[in-house]
Protein backbone atom coordinates (compact mmCIF):
# COMPACT_ATOMS: atom_id res chain seq x y z
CA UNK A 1 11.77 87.43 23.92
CA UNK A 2 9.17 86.65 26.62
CA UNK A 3 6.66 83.52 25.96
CA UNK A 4 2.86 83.28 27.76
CA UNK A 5 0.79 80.61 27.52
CA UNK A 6 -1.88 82.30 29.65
CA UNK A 7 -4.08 81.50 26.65
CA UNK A 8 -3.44 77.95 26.90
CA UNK A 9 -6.50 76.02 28.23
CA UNK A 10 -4.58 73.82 31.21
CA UNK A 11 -6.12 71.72 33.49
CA UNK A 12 -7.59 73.50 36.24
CA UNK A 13 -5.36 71.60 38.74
CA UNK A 14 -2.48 72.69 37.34
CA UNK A 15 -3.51 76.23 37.15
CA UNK A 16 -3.52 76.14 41.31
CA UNK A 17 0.17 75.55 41.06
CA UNK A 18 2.35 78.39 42.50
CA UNK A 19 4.26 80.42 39.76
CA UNK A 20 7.53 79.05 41.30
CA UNK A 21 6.41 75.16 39.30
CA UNK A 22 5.72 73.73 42.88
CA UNK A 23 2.50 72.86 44.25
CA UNK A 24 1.73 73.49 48.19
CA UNK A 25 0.47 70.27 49.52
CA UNK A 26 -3.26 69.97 49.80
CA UNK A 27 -3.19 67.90 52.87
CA UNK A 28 -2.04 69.60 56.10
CA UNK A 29 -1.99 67.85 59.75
CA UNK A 30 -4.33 69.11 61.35
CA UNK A 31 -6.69 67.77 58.09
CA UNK A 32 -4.31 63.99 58.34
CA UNK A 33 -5.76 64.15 62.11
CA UNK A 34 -8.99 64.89 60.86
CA UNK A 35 -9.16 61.62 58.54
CA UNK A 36 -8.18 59.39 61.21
CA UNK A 37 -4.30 59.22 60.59
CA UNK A 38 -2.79 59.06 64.20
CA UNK A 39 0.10 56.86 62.92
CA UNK A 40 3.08 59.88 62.36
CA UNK A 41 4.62 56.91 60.65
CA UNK A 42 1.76 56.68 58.08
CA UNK A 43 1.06 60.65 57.83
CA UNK A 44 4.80 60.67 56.61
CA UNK A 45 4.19 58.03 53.91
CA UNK A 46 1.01 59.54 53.00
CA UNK A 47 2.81 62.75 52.52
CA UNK A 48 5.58 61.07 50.89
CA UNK A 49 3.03 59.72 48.43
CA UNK A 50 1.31 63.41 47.98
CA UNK A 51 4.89 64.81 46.96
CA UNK A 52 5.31 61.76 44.62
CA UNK A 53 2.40 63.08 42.97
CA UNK A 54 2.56 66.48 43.23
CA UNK A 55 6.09 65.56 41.48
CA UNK A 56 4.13 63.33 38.17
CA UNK A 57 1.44 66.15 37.91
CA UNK A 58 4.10 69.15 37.78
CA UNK A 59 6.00 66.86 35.46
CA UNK A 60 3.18 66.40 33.10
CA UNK A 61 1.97 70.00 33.09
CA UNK A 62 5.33 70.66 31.96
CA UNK A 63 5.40 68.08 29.34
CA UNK A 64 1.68 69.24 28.39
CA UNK A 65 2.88 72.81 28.12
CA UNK A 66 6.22 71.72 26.06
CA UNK A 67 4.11 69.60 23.96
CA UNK A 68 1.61 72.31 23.12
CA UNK A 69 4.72 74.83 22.71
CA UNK A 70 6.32 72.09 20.04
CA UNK A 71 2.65 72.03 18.21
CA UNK A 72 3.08 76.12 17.89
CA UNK A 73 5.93 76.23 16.60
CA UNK A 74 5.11 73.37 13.91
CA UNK A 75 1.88 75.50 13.15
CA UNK A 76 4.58 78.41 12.50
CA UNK A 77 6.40 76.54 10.18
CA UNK A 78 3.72 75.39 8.74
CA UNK A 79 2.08 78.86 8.02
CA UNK A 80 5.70 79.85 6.72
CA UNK A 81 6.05 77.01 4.55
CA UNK A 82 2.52 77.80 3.23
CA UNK A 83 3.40 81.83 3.12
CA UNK A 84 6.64 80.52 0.57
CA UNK A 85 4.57 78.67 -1.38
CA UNK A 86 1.70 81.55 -1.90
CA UNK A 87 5.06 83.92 -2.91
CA UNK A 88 6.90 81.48 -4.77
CA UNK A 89 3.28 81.11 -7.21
CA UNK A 90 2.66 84.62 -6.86
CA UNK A 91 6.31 84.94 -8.51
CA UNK A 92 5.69 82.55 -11.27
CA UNK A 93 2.28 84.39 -11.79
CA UNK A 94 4.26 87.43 -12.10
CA UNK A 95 7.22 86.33 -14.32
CA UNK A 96 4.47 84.49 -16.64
CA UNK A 97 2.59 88.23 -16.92
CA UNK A 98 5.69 90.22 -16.85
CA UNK A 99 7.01 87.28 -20.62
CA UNK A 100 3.52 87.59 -21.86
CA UNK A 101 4.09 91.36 -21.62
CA UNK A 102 7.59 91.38 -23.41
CA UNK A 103 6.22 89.46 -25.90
CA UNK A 104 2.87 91.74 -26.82
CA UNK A 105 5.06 94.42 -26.74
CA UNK A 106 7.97 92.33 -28.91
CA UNK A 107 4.55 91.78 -31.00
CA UNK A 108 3.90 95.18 -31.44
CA UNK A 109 7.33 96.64 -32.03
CA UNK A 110 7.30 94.47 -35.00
CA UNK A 111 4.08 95.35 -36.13
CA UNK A 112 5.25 98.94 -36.01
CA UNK A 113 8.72 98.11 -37.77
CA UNK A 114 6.99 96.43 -40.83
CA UNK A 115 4.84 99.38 -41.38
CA UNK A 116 7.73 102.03 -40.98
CA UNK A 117 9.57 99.42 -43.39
CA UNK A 118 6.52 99.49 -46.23
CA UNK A 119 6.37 103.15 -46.06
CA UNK A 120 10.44 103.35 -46.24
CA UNK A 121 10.08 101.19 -48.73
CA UNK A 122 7.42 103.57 -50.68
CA UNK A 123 9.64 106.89 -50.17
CA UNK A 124 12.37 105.03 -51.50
CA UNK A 125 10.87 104.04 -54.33
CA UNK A 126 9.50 107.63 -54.69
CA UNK A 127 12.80 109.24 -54.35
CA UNK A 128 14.60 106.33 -56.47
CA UNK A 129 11.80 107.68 -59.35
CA UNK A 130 12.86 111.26 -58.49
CA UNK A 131 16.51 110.47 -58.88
CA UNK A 132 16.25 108.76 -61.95
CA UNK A 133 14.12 112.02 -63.37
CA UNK A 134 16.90 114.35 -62.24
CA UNK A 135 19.72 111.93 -63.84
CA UNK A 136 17.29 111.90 -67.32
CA UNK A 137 17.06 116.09 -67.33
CA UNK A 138 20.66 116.34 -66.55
CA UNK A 139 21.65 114.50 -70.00
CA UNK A 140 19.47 116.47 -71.03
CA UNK A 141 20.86 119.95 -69.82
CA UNK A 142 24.44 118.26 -70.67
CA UNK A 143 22.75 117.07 -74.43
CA UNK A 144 21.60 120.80 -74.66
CA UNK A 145 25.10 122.24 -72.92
CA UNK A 146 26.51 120.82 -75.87
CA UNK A 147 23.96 121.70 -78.26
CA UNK A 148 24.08 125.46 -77.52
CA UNK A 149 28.43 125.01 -77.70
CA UNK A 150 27.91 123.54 -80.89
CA UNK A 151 25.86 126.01 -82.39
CA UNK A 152 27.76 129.03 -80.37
CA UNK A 153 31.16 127.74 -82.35
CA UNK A 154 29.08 127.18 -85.55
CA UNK A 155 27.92 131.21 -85.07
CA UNK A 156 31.12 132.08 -84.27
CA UNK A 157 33.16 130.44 -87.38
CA UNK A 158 30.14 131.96 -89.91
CA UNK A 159 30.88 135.14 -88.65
CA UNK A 160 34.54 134.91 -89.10
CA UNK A 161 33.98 134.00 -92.76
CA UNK A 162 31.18 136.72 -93.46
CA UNK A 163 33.41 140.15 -94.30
């Protein structure tokens, strides 16, 4: 992955600097003639001091630039640590909505299982009533079963007498 930092504000002195990291020098010979340096000696310190230079400002662009790179990548982390913490509540938020839900509808299927028990509870008794009037009129039927066979072997023994 490529990096810019075109859209870092850097000195304007640094922004003069070739793409290769190395700055032409400023100062040519003809402009060393020009400033009263006849002394080939001193022109070569003077350029030896330019380099030098050249050298501490490349060096602390550099360090500029991997200082500002560092600070990006800590405001990264940063935002990610802050996008984990925005999740990690939204998931709490969600987990406390999702129990509260369960629970209403725990609530609820409770409510609805108490009345379905009162009106069991009411057939039952209805049909325990109903059960209780069919065991009654089957002694009864049985009582008069017996009845009518009583009086059918009561006919039937008067008639055998009669002649």
């Amino acid at each position: 992955m490529d990096y810019f930092f075109d859209d870092l504000s850097l000195p304007s002195a640094s922004r003069s600097s070739s793409r290769s990291g190395h700055e032409e020098p400023q100062m040519t010979d003809k402009s060393m003639h020009m400033t009263g340096d006849a002394d080939p000696s001193r022109g070569m310190s003077s350029s030896m001091s330019m380099t030098e230079s050249e050298e501490q400002h490349s060096s602390s662009s550099i360090d500029d630039i991997s200082r500002r790179a560092q600070e990006l990548v800590e405001k990264i982390n940063n935002s990610r640590t802050t996008d984990q913490k925005v999740l990690d509540s939204f998931q709490e938020k969600l987990m406390e909505k999702v129990m509260e839900m369960c629970q209403q509808m725990k609530d609820h299927m409770y409510t609805i299982y108490e009345e379905n028990s009162n009106e069991m509870q009411v057939k039952l008794q209805e049909l325990s009533e109903v059960l209780e009037s069919c065991t009654k009129l089957n002694s009864e039927l049985t009582e008069a079963t017996q009845a009518l066979g009583s009086l059918r072997g009561g006919l039937a023994i008067s008639e055998t007498s009669d002649p």
